[in-house]
Protein backbone atom coordinates (compact mmCIF):
# COMPACT_ATOMS: atom_id res chain seq x y z
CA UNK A 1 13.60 1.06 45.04
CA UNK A 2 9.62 1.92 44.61
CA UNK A 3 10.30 1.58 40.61
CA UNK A 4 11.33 -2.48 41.37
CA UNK A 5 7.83 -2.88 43.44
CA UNK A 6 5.90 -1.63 40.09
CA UNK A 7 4.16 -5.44 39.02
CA UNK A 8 5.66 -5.52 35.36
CA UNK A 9 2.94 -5.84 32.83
CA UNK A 10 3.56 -8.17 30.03
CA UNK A 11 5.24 -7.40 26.90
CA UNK A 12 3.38 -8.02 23.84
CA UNK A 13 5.89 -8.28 20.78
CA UNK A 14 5.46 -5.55 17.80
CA UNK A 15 3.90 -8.14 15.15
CA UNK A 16 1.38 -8.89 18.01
CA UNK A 17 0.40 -5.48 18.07
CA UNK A 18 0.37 -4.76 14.34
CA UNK A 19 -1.44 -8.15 13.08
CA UNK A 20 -4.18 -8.14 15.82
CA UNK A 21 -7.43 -8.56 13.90
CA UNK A 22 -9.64 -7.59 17.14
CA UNK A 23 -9.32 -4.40 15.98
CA UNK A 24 -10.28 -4.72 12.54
CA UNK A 25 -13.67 -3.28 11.94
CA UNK A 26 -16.34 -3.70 9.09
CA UNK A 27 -15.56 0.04 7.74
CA UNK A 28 -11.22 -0.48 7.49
CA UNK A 29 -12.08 -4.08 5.82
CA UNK A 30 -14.45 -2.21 3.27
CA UNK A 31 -11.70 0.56 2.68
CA UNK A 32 -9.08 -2.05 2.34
CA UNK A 33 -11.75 -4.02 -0.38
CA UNK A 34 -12.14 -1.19 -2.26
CA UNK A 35 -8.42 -0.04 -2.65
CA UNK A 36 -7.62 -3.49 -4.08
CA UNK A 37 -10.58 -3.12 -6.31
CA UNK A 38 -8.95 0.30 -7.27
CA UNK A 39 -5.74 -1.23 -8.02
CA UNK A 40 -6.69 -4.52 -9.91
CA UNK A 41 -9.00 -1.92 -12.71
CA UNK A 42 -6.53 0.31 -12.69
CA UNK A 43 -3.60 -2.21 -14.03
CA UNK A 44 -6.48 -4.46 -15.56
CA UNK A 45 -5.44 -3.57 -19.24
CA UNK A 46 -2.57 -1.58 -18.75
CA UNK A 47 -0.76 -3.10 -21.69
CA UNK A 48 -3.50 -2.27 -24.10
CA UNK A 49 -4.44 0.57 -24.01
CA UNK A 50 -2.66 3.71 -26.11
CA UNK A 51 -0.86 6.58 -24.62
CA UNK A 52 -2.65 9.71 -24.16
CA UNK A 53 -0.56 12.64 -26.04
CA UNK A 54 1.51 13.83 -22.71
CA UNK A 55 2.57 10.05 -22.51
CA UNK A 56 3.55 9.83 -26.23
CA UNK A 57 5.67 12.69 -25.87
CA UNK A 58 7.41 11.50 -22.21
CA UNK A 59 8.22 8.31 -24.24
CA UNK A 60 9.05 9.57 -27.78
CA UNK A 61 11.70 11.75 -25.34
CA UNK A 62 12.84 8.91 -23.22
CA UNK A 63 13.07 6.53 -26.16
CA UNK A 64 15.63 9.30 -27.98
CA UNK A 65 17.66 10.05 -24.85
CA UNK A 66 18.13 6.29 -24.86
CA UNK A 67 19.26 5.94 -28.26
CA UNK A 68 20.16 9.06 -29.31
């Protein structure tokens, strides 16, 4: 059969493809910097800060649906 003649290229394994960092360029790396940037501010001081007044109210509702 002409499709058994083909040369067979080799497979390359999914994680190969995902995880090859020739393709990482200076402009994904910055975009990646700045999202974890984004995220470590964001949750920085989570814990102490108050609620705005749609939070309170989300809350103040969820903590009496909870205990009646």
């Amino acid at each position: 059969m002409a499709i058994e003649t083909l040369p067979r290229l080799p497979q390359r394994l999914l994680v190969d493809r995902v995880l090859s960092f020739s393709q990482v360029h200076i402009e994904i790396a910055g975009y990646v910097v700045l999202m974890v940037l984004s995220i470590i501010a964001h949750l920085w001081g989570l814990g102490t800060m108050a609620l705005h007044h749609d939070e309170s109210i989300h809350a103040y509702m969820s903590w009496s649906l909870l205990y009646g």
